[in-house]
Protein backbone atom coordinates (compact mmCIF):
# COMPACT_ATOMS: atom_id res chain seq x y z
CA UNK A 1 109.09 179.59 134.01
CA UNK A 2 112.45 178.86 135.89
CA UNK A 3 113.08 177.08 139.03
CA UNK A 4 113.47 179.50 141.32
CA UNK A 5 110.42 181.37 139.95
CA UNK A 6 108.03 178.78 141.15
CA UNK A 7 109.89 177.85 144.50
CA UNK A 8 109.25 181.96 144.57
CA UNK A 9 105.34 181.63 143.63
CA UNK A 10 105.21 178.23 146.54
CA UNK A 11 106.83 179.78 149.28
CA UNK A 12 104.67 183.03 148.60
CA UNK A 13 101.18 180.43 148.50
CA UNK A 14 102.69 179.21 152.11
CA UNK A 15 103.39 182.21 153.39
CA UNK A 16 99.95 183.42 152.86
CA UNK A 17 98.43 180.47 154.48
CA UNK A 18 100.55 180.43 157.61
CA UNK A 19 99.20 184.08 157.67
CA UNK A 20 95.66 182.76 157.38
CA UNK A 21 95.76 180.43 159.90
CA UNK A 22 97.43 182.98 162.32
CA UNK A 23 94.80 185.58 161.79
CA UNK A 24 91.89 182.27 162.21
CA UNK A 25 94.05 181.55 166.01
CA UNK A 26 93.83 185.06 166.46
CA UNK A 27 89.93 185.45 166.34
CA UNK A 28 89.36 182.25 168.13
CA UNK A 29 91.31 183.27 170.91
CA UNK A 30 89.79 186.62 171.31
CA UNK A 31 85.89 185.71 170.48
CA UNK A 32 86.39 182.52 173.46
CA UNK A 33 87.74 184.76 175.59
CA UNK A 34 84.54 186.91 175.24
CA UNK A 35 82.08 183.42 175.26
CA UNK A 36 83.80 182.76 178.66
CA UNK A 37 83.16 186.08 180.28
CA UNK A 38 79.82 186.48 178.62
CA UNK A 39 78.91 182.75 180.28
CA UNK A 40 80.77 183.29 183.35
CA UNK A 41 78.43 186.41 183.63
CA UNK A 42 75.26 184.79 183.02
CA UNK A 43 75.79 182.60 186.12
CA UNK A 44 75.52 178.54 185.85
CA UNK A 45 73.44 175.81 186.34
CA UNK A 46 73.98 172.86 188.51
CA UNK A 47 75.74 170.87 185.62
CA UNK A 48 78.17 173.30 184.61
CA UNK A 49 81.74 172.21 183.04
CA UNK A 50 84.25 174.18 184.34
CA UNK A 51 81.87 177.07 185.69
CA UNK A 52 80.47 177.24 182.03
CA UNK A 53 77.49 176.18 180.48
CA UNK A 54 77.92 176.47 177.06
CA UNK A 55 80.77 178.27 176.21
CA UNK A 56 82.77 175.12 176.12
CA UNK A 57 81.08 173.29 173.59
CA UNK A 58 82.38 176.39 171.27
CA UNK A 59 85.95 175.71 172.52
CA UNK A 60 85.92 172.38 171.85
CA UNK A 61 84.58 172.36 168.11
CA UNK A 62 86.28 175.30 167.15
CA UNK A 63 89.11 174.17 168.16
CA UNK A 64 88.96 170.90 166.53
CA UNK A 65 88.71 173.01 163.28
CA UNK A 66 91.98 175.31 164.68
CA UNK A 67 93.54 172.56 164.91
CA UNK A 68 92.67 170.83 161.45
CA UNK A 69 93.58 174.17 159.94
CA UNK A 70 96.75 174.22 161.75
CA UNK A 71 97.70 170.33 160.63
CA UNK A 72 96.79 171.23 156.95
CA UNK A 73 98.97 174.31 157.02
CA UNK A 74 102.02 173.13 158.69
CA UNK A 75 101.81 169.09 157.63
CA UNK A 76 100.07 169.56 154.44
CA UNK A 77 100.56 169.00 150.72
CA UNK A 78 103.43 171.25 150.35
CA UNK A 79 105.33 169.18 153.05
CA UNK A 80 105.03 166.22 151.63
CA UNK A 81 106.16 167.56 148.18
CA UNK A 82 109.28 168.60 149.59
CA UNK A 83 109.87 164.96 151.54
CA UNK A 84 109.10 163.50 148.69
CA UNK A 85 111.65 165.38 146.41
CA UNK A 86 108.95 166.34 143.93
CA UNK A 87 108.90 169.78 144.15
């Protein structure tokens, strides 16, 4: 297998996660956009964040995991096989 084959076969592997994590962004976007209006709707307590009662505790954990995803797809391995000159 030549050299350009497998740089061919990596970027292909990248591109497909970069796709992966944009399609994860998109649904997280859209379904916390519908937690907020469905908890907005349901009225809140007296110790509501924001106006929401729960709806933010999604945010917040989901996003954590967004934004893991997002660090291993842009700042993972294949980044630091590049830096390192090992590809």
């Amino acid at each position: 297998m030549s050299e350009e084959t497998t740089a061919f076969e990596q970027a292909k592997t990248h591109l497909k996660l970069v796709r992966d994590f944009y399609y994860h962004l998109m649904v997280f976007v859209f379904l916390n956009l519908l937690f907020v209006i469905l908890d907005r709707r349901a009225g809140t307590s007296g110790n509501a964040v924001f106006g929401l009662d729960w709806a933010y505790w999604l945010i917040i954990f989901w996003g954590i995991g967004v934004a893991g995803h997002a660090i291993s797809v842009f700042f993972g391995d294949h980044r630091a096989q590049r830096m390192s000159g090992r590809e």
